[in-house]
N, C-alpha and C. Protein backbone atom coordinates (compact mmCIF):
# COMPACT_ATOMS: atom_id res chain seq x y z
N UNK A 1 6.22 -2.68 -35.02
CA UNK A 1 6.78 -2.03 -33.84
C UNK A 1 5.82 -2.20 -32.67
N UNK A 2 6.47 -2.59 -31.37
CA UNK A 2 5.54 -2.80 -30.61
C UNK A 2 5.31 -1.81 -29.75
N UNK A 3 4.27 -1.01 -29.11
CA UNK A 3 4.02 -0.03 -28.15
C UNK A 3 4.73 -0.47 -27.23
N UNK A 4 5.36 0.82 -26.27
CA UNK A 4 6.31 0.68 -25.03
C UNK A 4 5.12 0.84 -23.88
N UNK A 5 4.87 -0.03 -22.70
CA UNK A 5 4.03 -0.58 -22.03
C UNK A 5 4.50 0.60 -20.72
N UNK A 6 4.29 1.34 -19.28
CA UNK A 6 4.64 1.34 -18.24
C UNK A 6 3.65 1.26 -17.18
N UNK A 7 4.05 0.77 -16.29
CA UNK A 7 3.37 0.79 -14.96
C UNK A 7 4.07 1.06 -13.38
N UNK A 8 3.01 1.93 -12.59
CA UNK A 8 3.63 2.30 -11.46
C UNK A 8 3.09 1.59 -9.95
N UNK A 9 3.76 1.30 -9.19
CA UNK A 9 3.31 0.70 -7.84
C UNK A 9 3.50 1.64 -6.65
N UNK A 10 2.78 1.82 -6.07
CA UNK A 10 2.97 2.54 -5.02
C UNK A 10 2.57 2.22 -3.93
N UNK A 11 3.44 2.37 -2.21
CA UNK A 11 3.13 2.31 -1.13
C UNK A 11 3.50 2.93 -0.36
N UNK A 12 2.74 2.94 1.32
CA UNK A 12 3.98 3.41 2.62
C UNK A 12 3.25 2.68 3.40
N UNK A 13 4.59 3.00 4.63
CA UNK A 13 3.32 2.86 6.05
C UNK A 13 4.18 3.53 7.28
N UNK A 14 4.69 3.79 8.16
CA UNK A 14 4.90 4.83 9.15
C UNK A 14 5.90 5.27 9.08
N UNK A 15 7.07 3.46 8.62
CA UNK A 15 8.32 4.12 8.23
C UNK A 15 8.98 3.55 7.16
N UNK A 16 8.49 3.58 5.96
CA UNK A 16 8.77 3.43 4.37
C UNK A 16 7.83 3.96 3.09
N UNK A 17 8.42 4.53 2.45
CA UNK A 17 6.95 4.76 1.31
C UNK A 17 8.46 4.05 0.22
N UNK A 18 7.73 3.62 -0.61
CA UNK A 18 8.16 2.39 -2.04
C UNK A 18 7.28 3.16 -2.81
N UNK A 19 8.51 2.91 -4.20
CA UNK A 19 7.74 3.15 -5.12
C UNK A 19 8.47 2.20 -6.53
N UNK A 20 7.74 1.77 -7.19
CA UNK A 20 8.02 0.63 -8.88
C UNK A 20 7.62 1.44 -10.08
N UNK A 21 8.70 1.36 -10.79
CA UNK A 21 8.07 2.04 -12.13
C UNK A 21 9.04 0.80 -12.62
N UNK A 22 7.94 0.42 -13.63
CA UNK A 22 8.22 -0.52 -14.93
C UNK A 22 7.68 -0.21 -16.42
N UNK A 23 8.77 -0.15 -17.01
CA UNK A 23 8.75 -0.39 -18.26
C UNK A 23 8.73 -1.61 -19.33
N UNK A 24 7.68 -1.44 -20.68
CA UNK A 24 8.24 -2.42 -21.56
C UNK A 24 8.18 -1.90 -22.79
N UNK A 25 9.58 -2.17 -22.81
CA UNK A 25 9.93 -1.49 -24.39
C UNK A 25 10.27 -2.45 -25.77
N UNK A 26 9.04 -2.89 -26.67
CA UNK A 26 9.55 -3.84 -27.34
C UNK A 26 9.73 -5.53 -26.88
N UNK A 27 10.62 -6.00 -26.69
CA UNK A 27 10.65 -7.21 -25.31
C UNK A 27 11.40 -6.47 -24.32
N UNK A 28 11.87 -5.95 -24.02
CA UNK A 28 13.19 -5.64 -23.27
C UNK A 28 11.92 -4.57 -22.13
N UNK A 29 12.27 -5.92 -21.24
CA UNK A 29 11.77 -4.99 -19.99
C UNK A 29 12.36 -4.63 -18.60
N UNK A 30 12.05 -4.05 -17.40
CA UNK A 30 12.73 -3.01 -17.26
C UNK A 30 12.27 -2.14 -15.63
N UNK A 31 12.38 -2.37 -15.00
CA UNK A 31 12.06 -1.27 -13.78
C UNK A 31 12.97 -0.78 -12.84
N UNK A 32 12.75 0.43 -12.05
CA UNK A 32 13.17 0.81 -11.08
C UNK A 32 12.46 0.85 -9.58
N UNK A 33 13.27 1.38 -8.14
CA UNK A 33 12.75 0.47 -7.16
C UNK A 33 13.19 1.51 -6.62
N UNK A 34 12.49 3.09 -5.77
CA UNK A 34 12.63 4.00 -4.83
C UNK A 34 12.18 3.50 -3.57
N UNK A 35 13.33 3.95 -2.76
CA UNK A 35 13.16 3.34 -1.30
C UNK A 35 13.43 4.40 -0.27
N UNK A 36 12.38 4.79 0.32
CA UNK A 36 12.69 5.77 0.93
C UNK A 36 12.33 5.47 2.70
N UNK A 37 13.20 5.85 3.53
CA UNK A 37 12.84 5.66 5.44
C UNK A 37 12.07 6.70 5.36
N UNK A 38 11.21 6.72 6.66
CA UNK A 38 10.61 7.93 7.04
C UNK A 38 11.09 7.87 8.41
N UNK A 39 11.26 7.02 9.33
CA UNK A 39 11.22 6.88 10.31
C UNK A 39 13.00 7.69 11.18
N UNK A 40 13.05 7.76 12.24
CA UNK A 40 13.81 8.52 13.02
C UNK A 40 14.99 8.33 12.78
N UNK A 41 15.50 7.46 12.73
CA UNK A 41 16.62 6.63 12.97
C UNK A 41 17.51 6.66 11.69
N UNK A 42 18.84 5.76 11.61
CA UNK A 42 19.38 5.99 10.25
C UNK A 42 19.46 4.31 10.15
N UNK A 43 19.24 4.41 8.97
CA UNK A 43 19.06 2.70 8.38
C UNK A 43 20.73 2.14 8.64
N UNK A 44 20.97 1.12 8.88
CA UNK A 44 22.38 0.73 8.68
C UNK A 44 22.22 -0.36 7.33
N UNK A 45 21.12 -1.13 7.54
CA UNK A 45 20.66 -2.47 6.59
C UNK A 45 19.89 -2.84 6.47
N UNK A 46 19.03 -3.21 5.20
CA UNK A 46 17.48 -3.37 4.64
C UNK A 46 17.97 -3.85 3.99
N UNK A 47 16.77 -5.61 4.26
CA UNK A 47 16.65 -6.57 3.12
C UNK A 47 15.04 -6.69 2.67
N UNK A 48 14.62 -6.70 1.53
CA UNK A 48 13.24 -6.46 1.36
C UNK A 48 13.20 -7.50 -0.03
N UNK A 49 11.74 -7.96 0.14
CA UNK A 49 11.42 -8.85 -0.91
C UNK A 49 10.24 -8.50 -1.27
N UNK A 50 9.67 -8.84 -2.70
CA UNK A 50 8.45 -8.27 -3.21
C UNK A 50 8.04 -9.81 -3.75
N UNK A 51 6.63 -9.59 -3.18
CA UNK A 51 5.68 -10.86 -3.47
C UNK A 51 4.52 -10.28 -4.18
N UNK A 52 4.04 -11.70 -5.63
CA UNK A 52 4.63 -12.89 -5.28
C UNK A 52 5.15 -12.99 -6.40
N UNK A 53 6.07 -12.28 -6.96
CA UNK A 53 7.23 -12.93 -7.62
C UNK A 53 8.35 -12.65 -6.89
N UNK A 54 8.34 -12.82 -5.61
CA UNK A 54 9.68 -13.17 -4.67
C UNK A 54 10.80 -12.58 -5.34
N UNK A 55 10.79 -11.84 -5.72
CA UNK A 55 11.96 -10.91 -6.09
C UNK A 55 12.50 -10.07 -5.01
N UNK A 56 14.00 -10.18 -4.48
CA UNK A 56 14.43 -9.67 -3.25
C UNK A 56 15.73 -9.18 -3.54
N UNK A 57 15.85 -8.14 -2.58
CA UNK A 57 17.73 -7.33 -2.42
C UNK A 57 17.47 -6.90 -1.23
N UNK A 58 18.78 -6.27 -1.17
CA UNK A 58 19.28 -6.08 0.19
C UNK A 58 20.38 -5.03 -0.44
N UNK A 59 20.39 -3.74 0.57
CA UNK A 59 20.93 -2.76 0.67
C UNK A 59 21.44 -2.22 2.15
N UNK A 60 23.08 -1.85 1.82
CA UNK A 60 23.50 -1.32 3.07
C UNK A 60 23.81 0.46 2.52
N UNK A 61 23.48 1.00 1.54
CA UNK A 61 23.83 1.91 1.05
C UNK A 61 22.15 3.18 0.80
N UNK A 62 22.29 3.62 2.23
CA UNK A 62 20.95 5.10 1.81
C UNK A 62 21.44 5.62 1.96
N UNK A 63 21.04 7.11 1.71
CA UNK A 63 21.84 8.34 1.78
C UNK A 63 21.78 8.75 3.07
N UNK A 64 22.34 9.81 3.23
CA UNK A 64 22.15 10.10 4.77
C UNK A 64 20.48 10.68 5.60
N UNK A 65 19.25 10.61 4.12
CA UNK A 65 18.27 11.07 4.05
C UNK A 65 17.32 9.85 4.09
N UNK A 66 17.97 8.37 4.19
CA UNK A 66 17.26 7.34 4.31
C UNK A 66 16.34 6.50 2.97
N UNK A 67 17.05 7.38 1.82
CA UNK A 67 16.58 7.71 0.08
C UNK A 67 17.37 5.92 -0.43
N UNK A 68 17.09 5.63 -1.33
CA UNK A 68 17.65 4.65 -2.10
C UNK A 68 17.16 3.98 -3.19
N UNK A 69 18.07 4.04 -4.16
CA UNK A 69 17.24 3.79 -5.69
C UNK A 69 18.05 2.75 -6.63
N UNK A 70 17.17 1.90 -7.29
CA UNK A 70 17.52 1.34 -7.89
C UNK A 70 16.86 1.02 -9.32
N UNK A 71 17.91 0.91 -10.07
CA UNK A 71 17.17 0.76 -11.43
C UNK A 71 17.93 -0.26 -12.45
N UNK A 72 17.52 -0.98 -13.35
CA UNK A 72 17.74 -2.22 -14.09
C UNK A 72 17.31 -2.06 -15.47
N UNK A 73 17.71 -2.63 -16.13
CA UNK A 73 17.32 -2.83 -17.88
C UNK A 73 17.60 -4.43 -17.76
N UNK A 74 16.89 -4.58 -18.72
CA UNK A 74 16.67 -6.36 -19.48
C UNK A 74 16.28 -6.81 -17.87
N UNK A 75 15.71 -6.66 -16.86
CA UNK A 75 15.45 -7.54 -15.89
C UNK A 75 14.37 -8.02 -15.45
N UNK A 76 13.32 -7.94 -16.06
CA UNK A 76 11.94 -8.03 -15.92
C UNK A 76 10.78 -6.98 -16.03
N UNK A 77 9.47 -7.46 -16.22
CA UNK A 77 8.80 -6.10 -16.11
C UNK A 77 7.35 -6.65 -14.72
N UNK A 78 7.24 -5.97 -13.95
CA UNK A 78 5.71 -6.05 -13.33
C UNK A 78 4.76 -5.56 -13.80
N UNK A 79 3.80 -6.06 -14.27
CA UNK A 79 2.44 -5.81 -14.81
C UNK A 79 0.71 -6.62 -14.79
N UNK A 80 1.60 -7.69 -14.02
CA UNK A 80 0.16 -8.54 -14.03
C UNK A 80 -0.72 -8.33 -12.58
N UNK A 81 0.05 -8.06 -12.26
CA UNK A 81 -1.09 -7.58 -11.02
C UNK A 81 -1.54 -6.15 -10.21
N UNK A 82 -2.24 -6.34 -9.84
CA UNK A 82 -2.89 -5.04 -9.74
C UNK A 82 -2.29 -4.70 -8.04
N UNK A 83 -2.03 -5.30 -7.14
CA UNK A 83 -0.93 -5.48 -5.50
C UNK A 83 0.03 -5.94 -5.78
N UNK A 84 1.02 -5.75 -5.42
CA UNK A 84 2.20 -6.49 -5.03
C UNK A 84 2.41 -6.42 -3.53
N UNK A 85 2.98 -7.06 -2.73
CA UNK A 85 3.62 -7.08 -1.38
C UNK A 85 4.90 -6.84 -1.17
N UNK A 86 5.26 -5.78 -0.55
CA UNK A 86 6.82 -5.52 -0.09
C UNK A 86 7.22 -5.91 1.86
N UNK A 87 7.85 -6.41 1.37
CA UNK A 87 8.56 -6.80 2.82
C UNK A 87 9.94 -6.15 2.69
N UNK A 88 9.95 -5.92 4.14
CA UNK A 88 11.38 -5.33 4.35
C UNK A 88 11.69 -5.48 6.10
N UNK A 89 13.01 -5.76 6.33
CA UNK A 89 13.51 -6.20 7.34
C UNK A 89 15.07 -4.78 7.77
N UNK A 90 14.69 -4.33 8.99
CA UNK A 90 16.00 -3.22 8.84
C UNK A 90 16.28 -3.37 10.14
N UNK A 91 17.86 -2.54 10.21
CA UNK A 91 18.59 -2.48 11.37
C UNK A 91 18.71 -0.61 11.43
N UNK A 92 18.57 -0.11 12.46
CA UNK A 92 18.73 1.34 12.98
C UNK A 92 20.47 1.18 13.44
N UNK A 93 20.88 2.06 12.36
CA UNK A 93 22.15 2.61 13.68
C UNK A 93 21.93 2.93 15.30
N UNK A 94 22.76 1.70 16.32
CA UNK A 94 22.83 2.62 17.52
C UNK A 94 21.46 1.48 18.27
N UNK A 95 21.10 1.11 17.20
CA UNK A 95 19.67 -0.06 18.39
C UNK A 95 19.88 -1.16 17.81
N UNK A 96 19.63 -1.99 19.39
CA UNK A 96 19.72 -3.36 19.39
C UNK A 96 17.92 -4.09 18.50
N UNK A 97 18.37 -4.68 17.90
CA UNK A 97 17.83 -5.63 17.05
C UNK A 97 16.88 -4.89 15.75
N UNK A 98 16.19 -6.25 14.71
CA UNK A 98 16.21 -6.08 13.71
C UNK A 98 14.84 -5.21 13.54
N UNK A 99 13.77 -4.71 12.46
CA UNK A 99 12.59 -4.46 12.35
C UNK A 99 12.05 -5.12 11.31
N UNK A 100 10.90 -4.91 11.44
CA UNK A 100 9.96 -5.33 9.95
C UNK A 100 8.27 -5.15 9.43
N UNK A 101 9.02 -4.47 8.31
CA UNK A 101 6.96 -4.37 7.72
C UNK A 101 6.87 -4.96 6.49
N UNK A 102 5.26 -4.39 6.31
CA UNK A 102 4.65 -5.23 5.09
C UNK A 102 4.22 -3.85 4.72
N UNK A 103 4.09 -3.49 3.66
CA UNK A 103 3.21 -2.50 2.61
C UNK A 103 2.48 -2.88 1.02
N UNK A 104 1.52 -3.06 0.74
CA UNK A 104 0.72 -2.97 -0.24
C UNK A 104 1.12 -1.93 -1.37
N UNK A 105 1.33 -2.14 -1.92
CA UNK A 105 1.91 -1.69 -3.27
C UNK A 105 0.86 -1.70 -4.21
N UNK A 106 0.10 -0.73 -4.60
CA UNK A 106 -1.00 -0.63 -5.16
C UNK A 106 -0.41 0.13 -6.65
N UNK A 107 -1.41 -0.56 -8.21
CA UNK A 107 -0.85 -0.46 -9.19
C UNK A 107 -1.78 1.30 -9.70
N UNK A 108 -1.06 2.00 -9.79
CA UNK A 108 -1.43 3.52 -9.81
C UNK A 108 -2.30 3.82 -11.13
N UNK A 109 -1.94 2.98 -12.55
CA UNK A 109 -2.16 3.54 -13.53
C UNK A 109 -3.20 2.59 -14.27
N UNK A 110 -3.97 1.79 -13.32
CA UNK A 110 -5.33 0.95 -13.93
C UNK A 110 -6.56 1.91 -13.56
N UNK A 111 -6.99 1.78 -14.59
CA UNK A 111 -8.77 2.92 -14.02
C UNK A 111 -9.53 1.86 -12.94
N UNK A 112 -9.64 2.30 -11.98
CA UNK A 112 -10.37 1.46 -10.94
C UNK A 112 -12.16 1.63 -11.20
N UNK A 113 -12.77 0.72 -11.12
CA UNK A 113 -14.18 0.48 -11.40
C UNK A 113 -14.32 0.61 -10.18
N UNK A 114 -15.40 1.22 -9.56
CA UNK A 114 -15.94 0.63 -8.10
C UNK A 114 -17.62 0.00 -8.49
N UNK A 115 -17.98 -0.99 -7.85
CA UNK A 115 -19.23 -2.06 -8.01
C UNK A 115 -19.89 -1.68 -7.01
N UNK A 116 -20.80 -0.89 -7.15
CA UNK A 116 -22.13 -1.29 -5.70
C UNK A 116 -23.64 -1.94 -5.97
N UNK A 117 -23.38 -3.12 -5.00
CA UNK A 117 -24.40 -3.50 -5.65
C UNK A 117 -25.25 -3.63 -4.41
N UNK A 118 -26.92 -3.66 -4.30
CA UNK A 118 -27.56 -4.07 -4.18
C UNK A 118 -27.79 -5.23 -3.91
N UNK A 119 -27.79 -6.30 -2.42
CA UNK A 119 -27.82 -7.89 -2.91
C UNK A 119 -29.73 -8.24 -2.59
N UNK A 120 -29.62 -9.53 -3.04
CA UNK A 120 -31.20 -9.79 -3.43
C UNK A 120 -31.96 -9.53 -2.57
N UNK A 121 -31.81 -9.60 -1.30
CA UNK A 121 -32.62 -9.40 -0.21
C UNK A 121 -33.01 -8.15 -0.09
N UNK A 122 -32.07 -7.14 -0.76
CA UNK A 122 -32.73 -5.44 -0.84
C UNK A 122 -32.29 -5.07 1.04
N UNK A 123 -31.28 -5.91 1.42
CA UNK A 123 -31.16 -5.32 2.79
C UNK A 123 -29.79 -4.69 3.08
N UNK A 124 -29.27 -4.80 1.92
CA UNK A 124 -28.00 -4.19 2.23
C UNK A 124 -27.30 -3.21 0.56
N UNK A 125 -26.57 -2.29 1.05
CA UNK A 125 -25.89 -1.97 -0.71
C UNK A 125 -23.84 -2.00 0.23
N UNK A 126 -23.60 -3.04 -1.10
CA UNK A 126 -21.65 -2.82 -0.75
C UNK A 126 -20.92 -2.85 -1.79
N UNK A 127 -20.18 -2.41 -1.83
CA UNK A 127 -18.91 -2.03 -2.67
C UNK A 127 -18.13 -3.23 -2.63
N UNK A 128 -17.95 -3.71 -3.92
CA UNK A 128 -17.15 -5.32 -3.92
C UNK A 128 -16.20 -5.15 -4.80
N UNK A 129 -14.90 -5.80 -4.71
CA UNK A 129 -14.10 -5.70 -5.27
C UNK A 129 -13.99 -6.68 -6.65
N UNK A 130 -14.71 -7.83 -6.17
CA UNK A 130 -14.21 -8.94 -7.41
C UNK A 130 -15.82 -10.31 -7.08
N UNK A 131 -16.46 -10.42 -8.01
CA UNK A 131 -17.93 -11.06 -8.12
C UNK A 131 -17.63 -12.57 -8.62
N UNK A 132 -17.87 -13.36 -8.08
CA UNK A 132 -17.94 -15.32 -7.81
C UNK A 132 -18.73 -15.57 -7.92
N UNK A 133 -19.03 -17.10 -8.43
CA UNK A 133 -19.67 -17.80 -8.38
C UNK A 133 -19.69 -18.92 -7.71
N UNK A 134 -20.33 -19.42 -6.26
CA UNK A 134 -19.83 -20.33 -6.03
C UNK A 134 -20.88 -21.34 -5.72
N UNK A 135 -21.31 -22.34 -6.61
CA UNK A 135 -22.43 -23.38 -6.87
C UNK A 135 -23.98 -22.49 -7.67
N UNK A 136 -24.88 -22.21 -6.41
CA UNK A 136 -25.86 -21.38 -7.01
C UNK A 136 -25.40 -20.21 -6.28
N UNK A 137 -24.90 -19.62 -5.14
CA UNK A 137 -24.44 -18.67 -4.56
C UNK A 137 -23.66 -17.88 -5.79
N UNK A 138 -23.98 -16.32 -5.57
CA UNK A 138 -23.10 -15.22 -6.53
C UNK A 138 -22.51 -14.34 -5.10
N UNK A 139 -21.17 -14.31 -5.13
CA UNK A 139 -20.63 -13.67 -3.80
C UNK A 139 -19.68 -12.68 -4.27
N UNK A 140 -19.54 -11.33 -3.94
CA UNK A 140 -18.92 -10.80 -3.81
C UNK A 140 -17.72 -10.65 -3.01
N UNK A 141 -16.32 -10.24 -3.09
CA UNK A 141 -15.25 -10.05 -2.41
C UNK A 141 -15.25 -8.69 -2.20
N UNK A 142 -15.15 -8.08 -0.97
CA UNK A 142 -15.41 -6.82 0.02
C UNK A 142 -13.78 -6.53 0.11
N UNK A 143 -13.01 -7.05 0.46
CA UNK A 143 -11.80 -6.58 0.73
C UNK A 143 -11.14 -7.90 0.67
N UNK A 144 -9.44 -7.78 0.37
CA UNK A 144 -8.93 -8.51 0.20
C UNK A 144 -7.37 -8.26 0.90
N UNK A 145 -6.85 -9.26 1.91
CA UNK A 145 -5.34 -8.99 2.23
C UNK A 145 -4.56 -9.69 1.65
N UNK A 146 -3.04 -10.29 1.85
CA UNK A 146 -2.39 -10.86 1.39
C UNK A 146 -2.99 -12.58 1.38
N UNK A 147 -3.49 -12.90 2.49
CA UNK A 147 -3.52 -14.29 2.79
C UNK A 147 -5.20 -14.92 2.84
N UNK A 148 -6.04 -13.73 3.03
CA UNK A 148 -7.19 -14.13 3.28
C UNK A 148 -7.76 -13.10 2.30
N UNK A 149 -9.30 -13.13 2.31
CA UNK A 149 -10.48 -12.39 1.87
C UNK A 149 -11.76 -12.24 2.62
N UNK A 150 -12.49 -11.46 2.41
CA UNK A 150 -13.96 -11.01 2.83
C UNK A 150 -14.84 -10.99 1.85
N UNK A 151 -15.89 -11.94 2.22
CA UNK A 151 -16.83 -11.90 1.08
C UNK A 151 -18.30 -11.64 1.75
N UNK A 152 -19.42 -11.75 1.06
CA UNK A 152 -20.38 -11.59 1.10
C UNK A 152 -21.89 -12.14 0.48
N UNK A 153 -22.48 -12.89 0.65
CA UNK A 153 -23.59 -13.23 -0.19
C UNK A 153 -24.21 -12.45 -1.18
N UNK A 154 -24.12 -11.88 -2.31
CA UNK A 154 -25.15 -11.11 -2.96
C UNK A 154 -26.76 -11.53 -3.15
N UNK A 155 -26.44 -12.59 -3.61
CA UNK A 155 -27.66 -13.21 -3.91
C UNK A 155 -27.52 -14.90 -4.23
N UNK A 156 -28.66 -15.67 -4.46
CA UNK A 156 -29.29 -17.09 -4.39
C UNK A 156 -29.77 -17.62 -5.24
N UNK A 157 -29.63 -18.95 -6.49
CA UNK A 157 -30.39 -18.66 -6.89
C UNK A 157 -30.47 -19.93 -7.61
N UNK A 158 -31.41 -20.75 -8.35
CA UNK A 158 -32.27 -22.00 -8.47
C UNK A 158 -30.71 -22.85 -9.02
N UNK A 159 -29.91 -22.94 -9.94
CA UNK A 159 -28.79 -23.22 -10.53
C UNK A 159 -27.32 -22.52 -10.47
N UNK A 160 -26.72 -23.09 -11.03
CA UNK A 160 -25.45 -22.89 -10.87
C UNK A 160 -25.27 -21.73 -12.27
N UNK A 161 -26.11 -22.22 -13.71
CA UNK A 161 -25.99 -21.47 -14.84
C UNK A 161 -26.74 -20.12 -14.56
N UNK A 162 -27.94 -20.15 -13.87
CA UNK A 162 -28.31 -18.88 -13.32
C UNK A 162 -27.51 -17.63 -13.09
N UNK A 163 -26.90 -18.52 -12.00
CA UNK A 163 -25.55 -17.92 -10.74
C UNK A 163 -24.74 -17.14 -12.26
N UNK A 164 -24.38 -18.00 -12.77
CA UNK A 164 -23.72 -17.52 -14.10
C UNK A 164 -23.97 -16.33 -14.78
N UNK A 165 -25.74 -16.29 -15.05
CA UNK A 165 -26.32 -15.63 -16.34
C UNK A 165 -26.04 -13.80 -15.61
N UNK A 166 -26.24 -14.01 -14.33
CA UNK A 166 -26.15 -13.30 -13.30
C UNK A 166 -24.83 -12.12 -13.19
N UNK A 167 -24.16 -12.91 -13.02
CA UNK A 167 -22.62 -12.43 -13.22
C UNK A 167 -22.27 -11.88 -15.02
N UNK A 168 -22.51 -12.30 -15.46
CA UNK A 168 -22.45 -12.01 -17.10
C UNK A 168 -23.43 -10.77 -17.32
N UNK A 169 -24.41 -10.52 -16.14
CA UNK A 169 -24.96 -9.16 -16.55
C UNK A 169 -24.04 -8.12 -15.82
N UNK A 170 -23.58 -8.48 -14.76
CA UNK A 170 -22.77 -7.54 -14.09
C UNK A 170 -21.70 -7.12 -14.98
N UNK A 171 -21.10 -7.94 -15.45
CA UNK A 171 -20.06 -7.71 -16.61
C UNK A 171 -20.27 -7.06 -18.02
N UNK A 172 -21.37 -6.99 -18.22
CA UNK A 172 -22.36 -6.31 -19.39
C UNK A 172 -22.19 -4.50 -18.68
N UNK A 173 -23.00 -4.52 -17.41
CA UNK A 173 -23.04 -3.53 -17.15
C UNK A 173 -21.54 -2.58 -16.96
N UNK A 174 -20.54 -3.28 -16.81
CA UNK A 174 -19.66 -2.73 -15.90
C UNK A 174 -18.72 -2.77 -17.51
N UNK A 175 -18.86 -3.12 -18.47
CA UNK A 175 -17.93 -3.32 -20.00
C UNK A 175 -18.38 -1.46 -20.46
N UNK A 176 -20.16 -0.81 -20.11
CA UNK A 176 -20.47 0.05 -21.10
C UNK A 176 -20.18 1.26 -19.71
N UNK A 177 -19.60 0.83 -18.55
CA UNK A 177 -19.25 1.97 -17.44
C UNK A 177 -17.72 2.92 -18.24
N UNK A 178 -18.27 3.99 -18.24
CA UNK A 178 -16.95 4.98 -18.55
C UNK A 178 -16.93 5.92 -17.29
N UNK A 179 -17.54 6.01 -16.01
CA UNK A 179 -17.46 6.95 -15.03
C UNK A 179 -16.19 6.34 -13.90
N UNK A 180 -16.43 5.37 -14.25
CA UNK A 180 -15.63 4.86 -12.83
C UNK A 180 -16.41 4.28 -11.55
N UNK A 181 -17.64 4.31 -11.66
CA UNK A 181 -18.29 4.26 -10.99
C UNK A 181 -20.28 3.28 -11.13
N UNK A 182 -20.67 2.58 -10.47
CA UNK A 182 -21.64 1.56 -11.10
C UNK A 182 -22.59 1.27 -10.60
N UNK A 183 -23.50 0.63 -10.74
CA UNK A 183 -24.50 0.53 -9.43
C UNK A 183 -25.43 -0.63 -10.16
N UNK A 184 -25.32 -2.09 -9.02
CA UNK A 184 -26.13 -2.94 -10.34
C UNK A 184 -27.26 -3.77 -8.98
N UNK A 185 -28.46 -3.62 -9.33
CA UNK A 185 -28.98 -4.61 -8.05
C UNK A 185 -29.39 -6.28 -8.48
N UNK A 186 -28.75 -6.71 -7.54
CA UNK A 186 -29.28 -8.20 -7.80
C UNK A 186 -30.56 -8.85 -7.94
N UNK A 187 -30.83 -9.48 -9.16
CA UNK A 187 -32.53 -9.76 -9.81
C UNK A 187 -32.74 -10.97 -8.80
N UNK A 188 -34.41 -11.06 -8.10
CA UNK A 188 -35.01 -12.12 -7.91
C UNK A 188 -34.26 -13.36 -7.60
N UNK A 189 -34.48 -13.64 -9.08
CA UNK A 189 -34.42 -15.65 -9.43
C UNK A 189 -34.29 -15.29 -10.96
């Protein structure tokens, strides 16, 4: 028997909060899709797509509260990523032309690690999201949007396997973290 899997996504921004709950039950997977306006106006029509598995609908049907829900069996499940992207495109009763946002859909039910590290120079401490290797360079990612990233030098260092041995301690350290929380400074050479 296989354990039943779920996960939740959540977003807003001035005038939408989204929300994903997915299930997996066995193979048979499974989510629903809360859509709620915040904004003044009354929706007439919203088409919205979720990236990046480009999965999209379109609804002419909210309540008179700007509410709208949808839910599915056997149709897929979301779970591999930790963001998703929602787009959505709407028309206001009563105004001329269309709107559109983007919201981040953040996955609710992963324990988030936070990393601060120390980089070699001892001149700075930052909070990184995701640790690279790139040649002898070990770089941290600071923030991340849909299309781009922010990174950072941690540290320098004689080889590329170094750069490596480097990162494999961070991952040592951050495997025996049960707080949520970490603190690792970058060695020398």
């Amino acid at each position: 028997m296989l354990k039943t899997k779920k996960v939740r996504y959540t977003g807003e921004n001035g005038d939408w909060s989204v929300e994903i709950n997915a299930k997996l039950a066995g193979l048979e997977g499974s989510h629903s899709i809360k859509i709620r306006y915040k904004g003044s106006g009354t929706v007439e029509r919203a088409d919205y797509r979720i990236f990046p598995d480009d999965y999209e609908g379109g609804y002419p049907d909210f309540d008179n509260k700007g509410n709208y829900y949808w839910a599915c069996s056997d149709c897929g499940y979301y779970d591999q990523k930790d963001e998703l992207l929602f787009f959505i495109v709407w028309e206001e009763r009563g105004k001329a032309g269309e709107k559109a946002g983007f919201i981040d859909l953040k996955r609710a039910d992963r324990r988030k690690l936070m990393l601060w590290v120390l980089t070699q120079n001892k001149r700075s401490i930052v909070n990184v999201k995701e640790v690279t290797v790139k040649g002898k360079t070990v770089e941290g990612i600071i923030s991340r949007s849909f299309f781009v990233y922010w990174s950072r030098v941690l540290g320098e260092y004689d080889s590329h396997e170094r750069a490596m041995d480097v990162v494999k301690q961070i991952h040592k350290k951050l495997e025996g973290e049960a707080r949520g929380s970490t603190a690792f400074s970058m060695p020398d050479m």
